[in-house]
Structure formats: C-alpha cells, structure tokens
PDB file of N, CA and C in Angstrom:
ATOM      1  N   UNK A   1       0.833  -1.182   0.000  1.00  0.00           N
ATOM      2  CA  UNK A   1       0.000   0.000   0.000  1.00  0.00           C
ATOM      3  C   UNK A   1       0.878   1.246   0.000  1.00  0.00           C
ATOM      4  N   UNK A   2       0.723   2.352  -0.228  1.00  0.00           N
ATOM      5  CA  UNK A   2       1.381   3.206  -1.228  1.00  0.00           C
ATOM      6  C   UNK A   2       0.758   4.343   0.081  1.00  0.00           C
ATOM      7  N   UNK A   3       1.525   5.408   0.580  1.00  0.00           N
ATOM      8  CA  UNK A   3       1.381   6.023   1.618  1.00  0.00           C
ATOM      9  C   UNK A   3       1.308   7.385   0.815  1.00  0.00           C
ATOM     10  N   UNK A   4       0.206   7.731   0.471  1.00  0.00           N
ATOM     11  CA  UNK A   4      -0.309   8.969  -0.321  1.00  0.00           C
ATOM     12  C   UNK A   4      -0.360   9.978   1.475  1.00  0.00           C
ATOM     13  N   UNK A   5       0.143  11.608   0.587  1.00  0.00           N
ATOM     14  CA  UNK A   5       0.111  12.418   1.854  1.00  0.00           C
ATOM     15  C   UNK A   5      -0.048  13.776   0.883  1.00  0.00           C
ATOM     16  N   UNK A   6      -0.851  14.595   1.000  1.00  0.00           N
ATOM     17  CA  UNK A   6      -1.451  15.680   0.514  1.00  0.00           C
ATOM     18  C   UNK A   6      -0.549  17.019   1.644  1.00  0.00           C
ATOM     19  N   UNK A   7      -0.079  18.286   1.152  1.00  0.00           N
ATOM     20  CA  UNK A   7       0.213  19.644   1.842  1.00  0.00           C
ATOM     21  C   UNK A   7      -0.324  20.384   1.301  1.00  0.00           C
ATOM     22  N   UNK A   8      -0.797  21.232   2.482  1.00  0.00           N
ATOM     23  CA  UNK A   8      -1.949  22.721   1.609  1.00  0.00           C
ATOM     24  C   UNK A   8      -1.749  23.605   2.887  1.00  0.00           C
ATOM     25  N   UNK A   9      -1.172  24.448   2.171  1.00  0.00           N
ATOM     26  CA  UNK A   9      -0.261  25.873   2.392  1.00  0.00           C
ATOM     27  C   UNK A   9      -1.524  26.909   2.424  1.00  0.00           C
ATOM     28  N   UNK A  10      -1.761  27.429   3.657  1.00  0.00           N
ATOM     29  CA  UNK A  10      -2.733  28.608   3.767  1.00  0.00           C
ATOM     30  C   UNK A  10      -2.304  30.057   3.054  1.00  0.00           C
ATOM     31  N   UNK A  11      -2.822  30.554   2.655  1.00  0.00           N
ATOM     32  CA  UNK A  11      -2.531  32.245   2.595  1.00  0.00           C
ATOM     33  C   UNK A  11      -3.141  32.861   3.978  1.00  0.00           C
ATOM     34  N   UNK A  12      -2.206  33.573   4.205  1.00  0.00           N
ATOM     35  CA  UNK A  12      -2.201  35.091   5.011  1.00  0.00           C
ATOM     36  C   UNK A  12      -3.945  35.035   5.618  1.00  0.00           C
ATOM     37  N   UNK A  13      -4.377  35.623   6.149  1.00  0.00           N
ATOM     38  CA  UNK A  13      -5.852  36.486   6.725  1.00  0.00           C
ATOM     39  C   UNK A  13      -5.833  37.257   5.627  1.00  0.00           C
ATOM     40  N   UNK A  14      -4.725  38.086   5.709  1.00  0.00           N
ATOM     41  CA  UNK A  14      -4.685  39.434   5.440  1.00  0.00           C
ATOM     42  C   UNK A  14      -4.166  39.859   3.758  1.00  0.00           C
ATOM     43  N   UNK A  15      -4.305  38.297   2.906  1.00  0.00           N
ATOM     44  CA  UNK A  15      -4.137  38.242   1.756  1.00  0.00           C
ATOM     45  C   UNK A  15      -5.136  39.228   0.825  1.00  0.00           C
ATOM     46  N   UNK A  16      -4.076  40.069  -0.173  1.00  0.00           N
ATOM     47  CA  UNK A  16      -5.805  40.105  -0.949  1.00  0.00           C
ATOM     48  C   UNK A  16      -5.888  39.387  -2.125  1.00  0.00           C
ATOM     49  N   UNK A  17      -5.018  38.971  -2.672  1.00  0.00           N
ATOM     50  CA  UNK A  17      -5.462  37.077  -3.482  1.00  0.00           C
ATOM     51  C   UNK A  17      -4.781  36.617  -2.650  1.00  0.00           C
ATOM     52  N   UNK A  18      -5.650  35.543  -2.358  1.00  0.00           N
ATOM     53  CA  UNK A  18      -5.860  34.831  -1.345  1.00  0.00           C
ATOM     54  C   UNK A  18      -4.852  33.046  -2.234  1.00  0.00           C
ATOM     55  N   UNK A  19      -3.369  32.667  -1.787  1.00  0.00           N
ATOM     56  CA  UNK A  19      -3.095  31.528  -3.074  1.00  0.00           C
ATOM     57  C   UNK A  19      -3.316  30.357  -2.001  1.00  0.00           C
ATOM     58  N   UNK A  20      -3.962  29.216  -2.273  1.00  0.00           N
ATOM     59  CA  UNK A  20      -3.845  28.237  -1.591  1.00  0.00           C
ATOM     60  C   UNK A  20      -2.696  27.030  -2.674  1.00  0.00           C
ATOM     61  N   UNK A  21      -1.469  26.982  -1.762  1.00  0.00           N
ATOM     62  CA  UNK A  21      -0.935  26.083  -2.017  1.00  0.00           C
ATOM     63  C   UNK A  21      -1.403  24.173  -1.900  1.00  0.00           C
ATOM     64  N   UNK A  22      -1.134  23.187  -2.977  1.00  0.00           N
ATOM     65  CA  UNK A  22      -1.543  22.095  -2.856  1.00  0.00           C
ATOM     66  C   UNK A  22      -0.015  21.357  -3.218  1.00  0.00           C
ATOM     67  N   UNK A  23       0.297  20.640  -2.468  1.00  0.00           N
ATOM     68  CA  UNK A  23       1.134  19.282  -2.744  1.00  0.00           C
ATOM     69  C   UNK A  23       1.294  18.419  -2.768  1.00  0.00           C
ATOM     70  N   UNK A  24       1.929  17.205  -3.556  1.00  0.00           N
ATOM     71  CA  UNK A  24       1.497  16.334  -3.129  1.00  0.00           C
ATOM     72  C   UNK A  24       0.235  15.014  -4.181  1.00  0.00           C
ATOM     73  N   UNK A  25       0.096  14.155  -3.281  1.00  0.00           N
ATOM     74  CA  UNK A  25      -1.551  13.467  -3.526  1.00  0.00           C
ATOM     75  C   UNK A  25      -3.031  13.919  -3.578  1.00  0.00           C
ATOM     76  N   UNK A  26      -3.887  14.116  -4.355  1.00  0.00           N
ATOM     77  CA  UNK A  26      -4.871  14.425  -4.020  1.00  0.00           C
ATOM     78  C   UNK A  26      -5.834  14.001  -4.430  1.00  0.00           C
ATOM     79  N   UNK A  27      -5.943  12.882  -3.074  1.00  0.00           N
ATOM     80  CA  UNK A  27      -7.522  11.383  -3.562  1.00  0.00           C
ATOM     81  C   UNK A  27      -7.930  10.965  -2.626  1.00  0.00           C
ATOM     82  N   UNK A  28      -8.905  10.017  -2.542  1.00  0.00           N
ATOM     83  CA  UNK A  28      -9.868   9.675  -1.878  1.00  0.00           C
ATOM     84  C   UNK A  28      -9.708   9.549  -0.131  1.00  0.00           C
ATOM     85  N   UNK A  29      -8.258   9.388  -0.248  1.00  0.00           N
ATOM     86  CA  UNK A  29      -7.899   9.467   1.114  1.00  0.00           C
ATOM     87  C   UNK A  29      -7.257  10.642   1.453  1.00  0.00           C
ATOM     88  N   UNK A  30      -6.977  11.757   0.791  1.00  0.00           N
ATOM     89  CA  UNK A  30      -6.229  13.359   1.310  1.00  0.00           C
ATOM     90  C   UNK A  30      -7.301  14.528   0.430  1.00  0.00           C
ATOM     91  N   UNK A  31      -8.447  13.857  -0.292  1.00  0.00           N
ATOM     92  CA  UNK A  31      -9.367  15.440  -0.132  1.00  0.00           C
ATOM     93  C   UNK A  31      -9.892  15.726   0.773  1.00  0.00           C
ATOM     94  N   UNK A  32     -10.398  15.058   2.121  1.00  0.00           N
ATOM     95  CA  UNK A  32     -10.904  16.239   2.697  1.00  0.00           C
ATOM     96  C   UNK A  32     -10.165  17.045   3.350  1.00  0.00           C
ATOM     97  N   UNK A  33      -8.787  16.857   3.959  1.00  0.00           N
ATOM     98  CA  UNK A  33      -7.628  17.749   3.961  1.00  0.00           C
ATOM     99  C   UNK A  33      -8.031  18.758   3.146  1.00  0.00           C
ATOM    100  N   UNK A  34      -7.708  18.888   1.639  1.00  0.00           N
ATOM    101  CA  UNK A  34      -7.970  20.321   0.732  1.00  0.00           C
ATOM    102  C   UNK A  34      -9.333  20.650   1.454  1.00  0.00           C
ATOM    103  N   UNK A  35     -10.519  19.983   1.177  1.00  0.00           N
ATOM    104  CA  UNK A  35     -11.612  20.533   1.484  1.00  0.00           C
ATOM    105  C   UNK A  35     -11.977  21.370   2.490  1.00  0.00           C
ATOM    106  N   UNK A  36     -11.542  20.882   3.549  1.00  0.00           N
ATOM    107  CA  UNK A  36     -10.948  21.258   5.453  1.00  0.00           C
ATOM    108  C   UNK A  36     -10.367  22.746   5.089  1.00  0.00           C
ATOM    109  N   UNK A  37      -9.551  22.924   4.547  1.00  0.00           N
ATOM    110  CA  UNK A  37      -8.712  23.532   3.914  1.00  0.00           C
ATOM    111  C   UNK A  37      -9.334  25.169   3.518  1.00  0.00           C
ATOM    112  N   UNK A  38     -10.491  24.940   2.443  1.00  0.00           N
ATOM    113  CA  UNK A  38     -10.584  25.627   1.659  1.00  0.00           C
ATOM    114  C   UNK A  38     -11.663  26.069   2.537  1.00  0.00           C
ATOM    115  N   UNK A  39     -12.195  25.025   3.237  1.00  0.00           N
ATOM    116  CA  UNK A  39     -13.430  26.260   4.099  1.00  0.00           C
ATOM    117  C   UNK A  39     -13.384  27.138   5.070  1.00  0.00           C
ATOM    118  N   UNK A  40     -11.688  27.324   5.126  1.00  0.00           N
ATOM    119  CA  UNK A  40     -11.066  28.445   6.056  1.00  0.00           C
ATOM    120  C   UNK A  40     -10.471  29.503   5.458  1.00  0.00           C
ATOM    121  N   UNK A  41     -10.823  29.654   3.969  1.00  0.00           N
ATOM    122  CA  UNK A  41     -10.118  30.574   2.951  1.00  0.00           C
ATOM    123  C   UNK A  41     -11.466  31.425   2.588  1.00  0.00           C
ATOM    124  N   UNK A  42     -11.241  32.958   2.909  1.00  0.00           N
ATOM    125  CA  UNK A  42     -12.064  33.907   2.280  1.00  0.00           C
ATOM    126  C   UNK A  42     -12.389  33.566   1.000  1.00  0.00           C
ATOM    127  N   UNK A  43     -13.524  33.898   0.603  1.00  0.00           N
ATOM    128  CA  UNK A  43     -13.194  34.332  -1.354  1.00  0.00           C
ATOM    129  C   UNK A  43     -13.398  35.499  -1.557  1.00  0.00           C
ATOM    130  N   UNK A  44     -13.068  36.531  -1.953  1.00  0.00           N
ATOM    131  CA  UNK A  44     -13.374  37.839  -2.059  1.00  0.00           C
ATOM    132  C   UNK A  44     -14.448  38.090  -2.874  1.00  0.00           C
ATOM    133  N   UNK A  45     -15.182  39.025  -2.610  1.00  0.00           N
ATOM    134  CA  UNK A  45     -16.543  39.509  -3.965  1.00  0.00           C
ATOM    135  C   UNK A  45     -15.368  40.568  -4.721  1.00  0.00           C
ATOM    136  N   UNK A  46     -15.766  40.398  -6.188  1.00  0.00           N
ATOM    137  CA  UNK A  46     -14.952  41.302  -7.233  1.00  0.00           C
ATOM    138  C   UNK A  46     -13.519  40.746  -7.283  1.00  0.00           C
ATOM    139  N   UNK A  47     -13.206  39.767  -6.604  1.00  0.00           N
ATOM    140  CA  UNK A  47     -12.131  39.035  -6.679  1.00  0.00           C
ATOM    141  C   UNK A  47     -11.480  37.531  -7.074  1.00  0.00           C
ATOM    142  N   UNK A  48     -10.573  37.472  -6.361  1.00  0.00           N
ATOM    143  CA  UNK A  48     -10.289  35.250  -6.989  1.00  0.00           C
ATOM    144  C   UNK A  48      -9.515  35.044  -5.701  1.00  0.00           C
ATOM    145  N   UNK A  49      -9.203  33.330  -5.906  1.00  0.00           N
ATOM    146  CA  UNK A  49      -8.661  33.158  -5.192  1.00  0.00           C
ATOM    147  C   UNK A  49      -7.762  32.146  -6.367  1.00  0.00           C
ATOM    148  N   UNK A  50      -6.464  31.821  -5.676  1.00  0.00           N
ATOM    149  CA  UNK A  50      -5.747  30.861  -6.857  1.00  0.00           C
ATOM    150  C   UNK A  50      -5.462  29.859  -5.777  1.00  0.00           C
ATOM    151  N   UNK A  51      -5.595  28.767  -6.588  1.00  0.00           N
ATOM    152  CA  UNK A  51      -5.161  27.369  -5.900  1.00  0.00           C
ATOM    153  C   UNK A  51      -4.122  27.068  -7.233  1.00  0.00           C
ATOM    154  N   UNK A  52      -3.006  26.831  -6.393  1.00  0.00           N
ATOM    155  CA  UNK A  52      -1.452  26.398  -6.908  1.00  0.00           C
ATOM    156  C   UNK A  52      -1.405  25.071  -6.747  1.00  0.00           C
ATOM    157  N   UNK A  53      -1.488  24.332  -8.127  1.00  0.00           N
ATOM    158  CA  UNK A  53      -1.074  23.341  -8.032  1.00  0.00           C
ATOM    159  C   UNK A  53      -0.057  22.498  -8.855  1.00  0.00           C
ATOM    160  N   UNK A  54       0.701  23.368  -8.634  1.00  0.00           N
ATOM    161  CA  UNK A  54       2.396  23.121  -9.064  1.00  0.00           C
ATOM    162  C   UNK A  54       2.908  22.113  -8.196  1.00  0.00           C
ATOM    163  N   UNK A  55       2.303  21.876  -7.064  1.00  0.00           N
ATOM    164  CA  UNK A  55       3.575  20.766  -6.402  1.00  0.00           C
ATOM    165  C   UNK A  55       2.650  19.480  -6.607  1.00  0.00           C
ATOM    166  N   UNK A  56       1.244  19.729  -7.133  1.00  0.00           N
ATOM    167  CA  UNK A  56       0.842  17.779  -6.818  1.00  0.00           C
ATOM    168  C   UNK A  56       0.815  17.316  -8.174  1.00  0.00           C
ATOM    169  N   UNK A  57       0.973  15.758  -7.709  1.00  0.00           N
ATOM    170  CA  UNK A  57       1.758  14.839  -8.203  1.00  0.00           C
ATOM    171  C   UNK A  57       0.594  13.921  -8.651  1.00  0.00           C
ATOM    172  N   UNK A  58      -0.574  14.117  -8.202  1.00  0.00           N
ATOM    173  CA  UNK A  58      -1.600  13.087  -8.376  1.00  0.00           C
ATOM    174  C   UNK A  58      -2.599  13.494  -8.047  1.00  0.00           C
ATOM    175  N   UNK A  59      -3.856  13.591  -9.270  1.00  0.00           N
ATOM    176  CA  UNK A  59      -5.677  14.294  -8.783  1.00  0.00           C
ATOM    177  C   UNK A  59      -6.214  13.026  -8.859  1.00  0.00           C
ATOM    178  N   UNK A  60      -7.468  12.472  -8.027  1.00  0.00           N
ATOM    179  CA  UNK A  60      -8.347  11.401  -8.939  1.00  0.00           C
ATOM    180  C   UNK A  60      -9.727  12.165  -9.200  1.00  0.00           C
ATOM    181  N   UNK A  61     -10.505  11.426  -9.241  1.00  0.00           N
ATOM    182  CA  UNK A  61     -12.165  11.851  -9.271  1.00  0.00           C
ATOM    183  C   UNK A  61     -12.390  12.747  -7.743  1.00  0.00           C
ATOM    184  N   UNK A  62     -12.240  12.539  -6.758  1.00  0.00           N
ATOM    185  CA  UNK A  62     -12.397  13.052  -5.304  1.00  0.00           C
ATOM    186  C   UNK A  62     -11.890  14.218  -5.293  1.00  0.00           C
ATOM    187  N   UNK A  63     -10.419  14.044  -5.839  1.00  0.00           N
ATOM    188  CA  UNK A  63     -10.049  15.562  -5.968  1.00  0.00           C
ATOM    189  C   UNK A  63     -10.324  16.625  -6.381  1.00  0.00           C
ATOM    190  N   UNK A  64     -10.472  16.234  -8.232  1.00  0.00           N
ATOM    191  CA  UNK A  64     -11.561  17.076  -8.766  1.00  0.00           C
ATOM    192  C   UNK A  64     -12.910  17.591  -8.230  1.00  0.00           C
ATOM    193  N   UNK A  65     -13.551  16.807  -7.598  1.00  0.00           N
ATOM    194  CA  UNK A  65     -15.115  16.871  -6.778  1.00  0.00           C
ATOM    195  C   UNK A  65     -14.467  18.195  -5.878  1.00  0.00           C
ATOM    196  N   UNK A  66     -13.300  17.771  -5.337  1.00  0.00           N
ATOM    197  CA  UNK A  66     -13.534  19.363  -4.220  1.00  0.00           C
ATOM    198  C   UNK A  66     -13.065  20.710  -4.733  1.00  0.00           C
ATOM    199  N   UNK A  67     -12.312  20.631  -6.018  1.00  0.00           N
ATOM    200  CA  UNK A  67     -12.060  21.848  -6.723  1.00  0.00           C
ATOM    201  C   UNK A  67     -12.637  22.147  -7.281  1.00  0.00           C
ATOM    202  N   UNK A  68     -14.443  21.459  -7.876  1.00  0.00           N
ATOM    203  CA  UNK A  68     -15.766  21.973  -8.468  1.00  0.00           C
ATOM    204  C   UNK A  68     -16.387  22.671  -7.175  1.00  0.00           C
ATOM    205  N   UNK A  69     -16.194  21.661  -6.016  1.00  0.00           N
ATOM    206  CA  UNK A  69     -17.078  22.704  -5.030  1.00  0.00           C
ATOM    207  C   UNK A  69     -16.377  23.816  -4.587  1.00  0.00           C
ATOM    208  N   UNK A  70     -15.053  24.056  -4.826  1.00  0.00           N
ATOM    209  CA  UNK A  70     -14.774  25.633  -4.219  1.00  0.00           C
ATOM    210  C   UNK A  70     -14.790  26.193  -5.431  1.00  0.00           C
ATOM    211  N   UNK A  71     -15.144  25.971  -6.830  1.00  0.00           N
ATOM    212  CA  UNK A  71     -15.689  26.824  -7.862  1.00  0.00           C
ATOM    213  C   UNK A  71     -17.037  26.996  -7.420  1.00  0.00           C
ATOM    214  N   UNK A  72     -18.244  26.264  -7.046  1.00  0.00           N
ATOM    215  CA  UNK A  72     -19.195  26.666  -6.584  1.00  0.00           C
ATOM    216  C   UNK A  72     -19.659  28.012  -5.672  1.00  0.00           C
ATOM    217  N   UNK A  73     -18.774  27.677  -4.826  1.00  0.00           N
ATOM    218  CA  UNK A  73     -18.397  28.438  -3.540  1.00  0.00           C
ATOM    219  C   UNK A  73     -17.609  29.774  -3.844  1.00  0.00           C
ATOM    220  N   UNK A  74     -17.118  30.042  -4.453  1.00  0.00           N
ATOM    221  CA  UNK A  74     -16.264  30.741  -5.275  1.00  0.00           C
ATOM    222  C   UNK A  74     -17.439  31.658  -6.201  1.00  0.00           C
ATOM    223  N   UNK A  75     -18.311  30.767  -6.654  1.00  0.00           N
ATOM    224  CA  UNK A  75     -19.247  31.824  -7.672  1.00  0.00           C
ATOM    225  C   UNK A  75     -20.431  32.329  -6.498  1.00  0.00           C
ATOM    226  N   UNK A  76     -21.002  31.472  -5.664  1.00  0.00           N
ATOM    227  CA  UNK A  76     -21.513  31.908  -5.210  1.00  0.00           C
ATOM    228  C   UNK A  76     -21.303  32.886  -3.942  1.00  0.00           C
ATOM    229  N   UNK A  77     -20.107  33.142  -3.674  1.00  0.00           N
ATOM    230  CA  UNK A  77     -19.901  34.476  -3.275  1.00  0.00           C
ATOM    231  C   UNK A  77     -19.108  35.434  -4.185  1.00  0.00           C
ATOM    232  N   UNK A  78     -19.603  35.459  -5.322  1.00  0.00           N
ATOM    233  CA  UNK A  78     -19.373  36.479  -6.452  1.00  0.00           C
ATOM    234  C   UNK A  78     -17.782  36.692  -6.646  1.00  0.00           C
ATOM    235  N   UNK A  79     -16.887  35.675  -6.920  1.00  0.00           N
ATOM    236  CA  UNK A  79     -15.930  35.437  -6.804  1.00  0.00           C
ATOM    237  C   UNK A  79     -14.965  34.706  -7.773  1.00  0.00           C
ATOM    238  N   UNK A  80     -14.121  34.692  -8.341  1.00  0.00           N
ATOM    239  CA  UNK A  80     -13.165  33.691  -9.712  1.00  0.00           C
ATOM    240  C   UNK A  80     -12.239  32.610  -8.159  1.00  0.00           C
ATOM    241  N   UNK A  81     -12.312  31.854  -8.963  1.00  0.00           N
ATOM    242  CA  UNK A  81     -11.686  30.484  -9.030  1.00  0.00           C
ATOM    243  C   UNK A  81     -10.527  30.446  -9.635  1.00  0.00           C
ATOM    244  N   UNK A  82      -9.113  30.653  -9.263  1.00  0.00           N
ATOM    245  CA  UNK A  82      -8.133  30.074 -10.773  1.00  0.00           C
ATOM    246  C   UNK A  82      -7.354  29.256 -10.569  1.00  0.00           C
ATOM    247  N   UNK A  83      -7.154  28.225 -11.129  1.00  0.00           N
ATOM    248  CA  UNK A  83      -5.866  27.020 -10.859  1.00  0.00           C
ATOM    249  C   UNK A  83      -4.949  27.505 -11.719  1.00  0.00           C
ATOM    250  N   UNK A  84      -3.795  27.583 -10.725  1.00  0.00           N
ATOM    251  CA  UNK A  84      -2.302  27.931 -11.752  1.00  0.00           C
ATOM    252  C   UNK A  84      -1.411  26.369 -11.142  1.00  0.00           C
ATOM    253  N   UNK A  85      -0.751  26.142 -12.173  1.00  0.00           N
ATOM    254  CA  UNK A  85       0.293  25.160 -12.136  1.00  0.00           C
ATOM    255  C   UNK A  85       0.198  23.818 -12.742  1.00  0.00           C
ATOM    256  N   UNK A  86      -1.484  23.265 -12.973  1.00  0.00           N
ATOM    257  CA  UNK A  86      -1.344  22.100 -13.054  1.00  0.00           C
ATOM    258  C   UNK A  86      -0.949  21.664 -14.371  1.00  0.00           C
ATOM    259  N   UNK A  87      -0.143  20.243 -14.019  1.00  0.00           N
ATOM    260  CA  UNK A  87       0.592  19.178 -14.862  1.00  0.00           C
ATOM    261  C   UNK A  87      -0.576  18.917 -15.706  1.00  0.00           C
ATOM    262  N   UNK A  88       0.685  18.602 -16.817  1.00  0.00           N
ATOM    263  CA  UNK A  88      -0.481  18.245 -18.492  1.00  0.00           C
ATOM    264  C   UNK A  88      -1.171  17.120 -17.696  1.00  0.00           C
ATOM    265  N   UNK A  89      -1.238  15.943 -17.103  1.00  0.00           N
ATOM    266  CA  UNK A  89      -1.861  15.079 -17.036  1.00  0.00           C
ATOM    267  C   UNK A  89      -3.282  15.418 -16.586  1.00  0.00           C
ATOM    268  N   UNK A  90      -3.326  16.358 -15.358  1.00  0.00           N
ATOM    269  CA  UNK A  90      -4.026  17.204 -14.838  1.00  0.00           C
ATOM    270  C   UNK A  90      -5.017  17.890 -15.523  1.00  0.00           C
ATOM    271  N   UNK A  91      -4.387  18.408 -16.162  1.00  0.00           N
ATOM    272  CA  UNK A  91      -5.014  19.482 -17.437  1.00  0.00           C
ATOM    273  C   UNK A  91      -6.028  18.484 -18.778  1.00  0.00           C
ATOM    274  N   UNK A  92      -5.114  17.761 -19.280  1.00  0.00           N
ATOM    275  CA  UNK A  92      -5.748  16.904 -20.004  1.00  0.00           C
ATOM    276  C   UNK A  92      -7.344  16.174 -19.677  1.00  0.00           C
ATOM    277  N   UNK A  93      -6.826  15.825 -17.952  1.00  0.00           N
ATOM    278  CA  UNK A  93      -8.508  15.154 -17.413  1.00  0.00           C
ATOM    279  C   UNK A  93      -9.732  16.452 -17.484  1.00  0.00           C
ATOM    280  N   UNK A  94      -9.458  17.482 -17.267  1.00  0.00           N
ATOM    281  CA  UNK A  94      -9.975  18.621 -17.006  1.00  0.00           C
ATOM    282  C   UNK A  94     -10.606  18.886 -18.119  1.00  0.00           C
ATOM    283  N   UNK A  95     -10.054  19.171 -19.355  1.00  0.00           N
ATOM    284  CA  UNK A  95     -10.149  19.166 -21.099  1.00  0.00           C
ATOM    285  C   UNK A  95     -11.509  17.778 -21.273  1.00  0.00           C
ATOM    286  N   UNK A  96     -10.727  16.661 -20.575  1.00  0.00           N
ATOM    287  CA  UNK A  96     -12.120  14.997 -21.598  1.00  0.00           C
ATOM    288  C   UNK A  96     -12.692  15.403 -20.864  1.00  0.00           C
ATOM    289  N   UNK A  97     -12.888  16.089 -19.354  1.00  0.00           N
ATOM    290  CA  UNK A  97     -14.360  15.868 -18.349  1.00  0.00           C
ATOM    291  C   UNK A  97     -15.599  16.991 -19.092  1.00  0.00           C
ATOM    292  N   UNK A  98     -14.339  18.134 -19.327  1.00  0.00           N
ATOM    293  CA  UNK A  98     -15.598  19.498 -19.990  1.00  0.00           C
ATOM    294  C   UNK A  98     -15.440  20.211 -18.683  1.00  0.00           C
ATOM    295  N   UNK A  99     -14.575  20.466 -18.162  1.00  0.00           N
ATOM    296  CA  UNK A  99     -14.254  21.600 -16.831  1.00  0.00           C
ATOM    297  C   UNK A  99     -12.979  22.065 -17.018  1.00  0.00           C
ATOM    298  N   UNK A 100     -12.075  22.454 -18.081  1.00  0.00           N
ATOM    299  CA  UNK A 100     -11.729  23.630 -18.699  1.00  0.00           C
ATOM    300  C   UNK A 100     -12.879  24.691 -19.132  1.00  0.00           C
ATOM    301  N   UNK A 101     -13.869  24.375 -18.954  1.00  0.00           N
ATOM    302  CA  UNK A 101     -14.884  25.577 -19.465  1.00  0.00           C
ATOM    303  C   UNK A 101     -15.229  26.346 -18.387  1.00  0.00           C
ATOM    304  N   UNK A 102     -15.136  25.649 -17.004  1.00  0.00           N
ATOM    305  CA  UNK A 102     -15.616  26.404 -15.735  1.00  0.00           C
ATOM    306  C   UNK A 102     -14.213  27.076 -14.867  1.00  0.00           C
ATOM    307  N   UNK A 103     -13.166  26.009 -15.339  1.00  0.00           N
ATOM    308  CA  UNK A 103     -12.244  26.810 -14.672  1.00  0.00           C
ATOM    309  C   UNK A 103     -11.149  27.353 -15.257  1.00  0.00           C
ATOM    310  N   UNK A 104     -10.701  28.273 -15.216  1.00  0.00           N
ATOM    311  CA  UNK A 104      -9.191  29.298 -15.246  1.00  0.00           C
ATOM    312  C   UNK A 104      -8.130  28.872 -14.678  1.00  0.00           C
ATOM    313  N   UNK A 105      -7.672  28.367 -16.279  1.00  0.00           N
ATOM    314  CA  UNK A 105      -6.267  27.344 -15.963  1.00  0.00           C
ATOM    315  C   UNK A 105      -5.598  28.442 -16.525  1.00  0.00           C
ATOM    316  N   UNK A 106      -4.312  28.526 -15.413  1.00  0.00           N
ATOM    317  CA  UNK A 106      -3.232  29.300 -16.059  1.00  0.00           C
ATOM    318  C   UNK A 106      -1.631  28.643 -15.720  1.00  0.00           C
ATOM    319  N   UNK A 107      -0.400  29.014 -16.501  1.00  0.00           N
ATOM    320  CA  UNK A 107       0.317  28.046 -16.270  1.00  0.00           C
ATOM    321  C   UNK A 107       1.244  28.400 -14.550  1.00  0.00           C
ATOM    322  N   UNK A 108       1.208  29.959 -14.157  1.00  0.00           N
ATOM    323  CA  UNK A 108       2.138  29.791 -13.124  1.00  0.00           C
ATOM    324  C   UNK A 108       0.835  30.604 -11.817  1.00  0.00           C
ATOM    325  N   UNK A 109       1.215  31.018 -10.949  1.00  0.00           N
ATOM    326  CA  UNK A 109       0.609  31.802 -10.170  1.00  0.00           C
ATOM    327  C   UNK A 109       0.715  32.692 -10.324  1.00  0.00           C
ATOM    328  N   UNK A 110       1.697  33.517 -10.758  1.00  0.00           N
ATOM    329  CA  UNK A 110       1.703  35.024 -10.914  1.00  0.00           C
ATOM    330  C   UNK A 110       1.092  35.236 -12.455  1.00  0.00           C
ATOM    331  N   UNK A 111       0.671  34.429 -13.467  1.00  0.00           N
ATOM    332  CA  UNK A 111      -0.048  34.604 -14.652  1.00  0.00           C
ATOM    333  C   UNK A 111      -1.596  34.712 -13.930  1.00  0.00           C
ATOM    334  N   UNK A 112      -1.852  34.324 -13.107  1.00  0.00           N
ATOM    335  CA  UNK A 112      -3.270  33.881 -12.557  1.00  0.00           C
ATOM    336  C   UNK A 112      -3.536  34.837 -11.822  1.00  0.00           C
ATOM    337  N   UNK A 113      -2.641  35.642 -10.824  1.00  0.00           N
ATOM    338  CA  UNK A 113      -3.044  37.044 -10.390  1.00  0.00           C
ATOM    339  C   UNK A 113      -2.655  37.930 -10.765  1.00  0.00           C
ATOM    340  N   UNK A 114      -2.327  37.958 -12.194  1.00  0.00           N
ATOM    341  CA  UNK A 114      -2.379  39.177 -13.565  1.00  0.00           C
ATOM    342  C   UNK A 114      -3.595  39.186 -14.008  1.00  0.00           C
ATOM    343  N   UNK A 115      -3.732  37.846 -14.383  1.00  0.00           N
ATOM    344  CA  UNK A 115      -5.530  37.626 -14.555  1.00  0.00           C
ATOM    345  C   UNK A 115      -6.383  38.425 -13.927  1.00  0.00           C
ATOM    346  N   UNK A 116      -6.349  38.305 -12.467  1.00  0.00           N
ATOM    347  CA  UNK A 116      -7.066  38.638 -11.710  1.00  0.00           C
ATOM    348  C   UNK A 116      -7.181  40.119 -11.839  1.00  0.00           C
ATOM    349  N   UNK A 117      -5.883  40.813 -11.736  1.00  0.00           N
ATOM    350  CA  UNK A 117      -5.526  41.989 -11.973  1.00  0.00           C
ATOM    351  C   UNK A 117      -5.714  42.839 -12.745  1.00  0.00           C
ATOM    352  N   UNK A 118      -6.405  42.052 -13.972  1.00  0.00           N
ATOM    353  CA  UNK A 118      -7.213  42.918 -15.715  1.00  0.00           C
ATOM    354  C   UNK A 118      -8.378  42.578 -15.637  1.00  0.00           C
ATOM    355  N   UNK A 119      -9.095  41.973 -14.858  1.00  0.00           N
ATOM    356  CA  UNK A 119     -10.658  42.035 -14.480  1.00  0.00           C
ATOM    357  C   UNK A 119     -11.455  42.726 -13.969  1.00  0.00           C
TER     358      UNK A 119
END
C-alpha cells in the first residue's frame, strides 16, 4: 500500500489574493484535507482566489469533486476560481471531463493574479 500524503499551504488572513498552495496526492484518502482547507479561505466579492497546483503529483475523481465545489463556492460568493500550475496530465482530465470551461487554468501563479488583476 502506497502512503499517499497531501500539503496545503494557507494564505495570510490578510491576503488580498488569497493563493492556496496544494502538494502532493490528491484522492480519496487526502481530499478532505484540501476541502478542510478551503473552508477556512475567504473568497473575495470582485475578486479570486488561486489554488497552486504546481507541487501535486496526483488528482483522482475526489479531488476534482472538491475543486468543483470551491468553484461553486467561489461563484456563489461572487468570486473567480483560478488554478495555476497544473501538470499536463491534470489538465488533459480537465479538457475529456468538460471543466476547462468552468475553470481558469493558467500556467504559473503570478499569470493567474495578472488575470485577476485585468478584471
């Protein structure tokens, strides 16, 4: 058995993009970690938040499930969503599922709060 371990790096209180770092694994056994996670992160109205996921190594279905619900969460407090970092493999599942259409893939973090920054 294969000892999967997920890290997620808070931003500041006092962030105003708010980046949540992810590292790591992220499946059936380390989303609710992210999830845990994300329901301690502001989303700003007129704003985004970026989830960095430059350091993980592995999404499954579970994972994805909790980065639709903080797009949810995210719109419904009048708010952008942006993933910066993720690996082609990443990207590719995102593309066959049809959720490149909901979310704002960009390739680094600081492309993603430039984004943010011309909105």
């Amino acid at each position: 058995m294969t000892d999967r371990t997920l890290a997620v790096t808070l931003p500041p209180a006092d962030a105003e993009i708010p980046v949540v770092g992810v590292a790591g694994d992220l499946d059936y056994h380390t989303a609710s970690e992210l999830r845990k996670a994300l329901e301690t992160v502001s989303f700003p109205a007129g704003s985004g938040v970026v989830i960095d996921l430059s350091g993980l190594a592995f999404c499954d279905s579970t994972g994805i499930t909790v980065l639709i619900a903080a797009y949810r969460r995210a719109q419904a407090a009048g708010s952008a969503l942006l993933l910066a970092g993720a690996n082609a493999d990443l990207v590719q599942v995102l593309r066959i599922i049809g959720l490149e259409e909901i979310f704002s893939l960009h390739p680094t973090v600081d492309d993603a709060i430039g984004a943010l920054n011309q909105s």
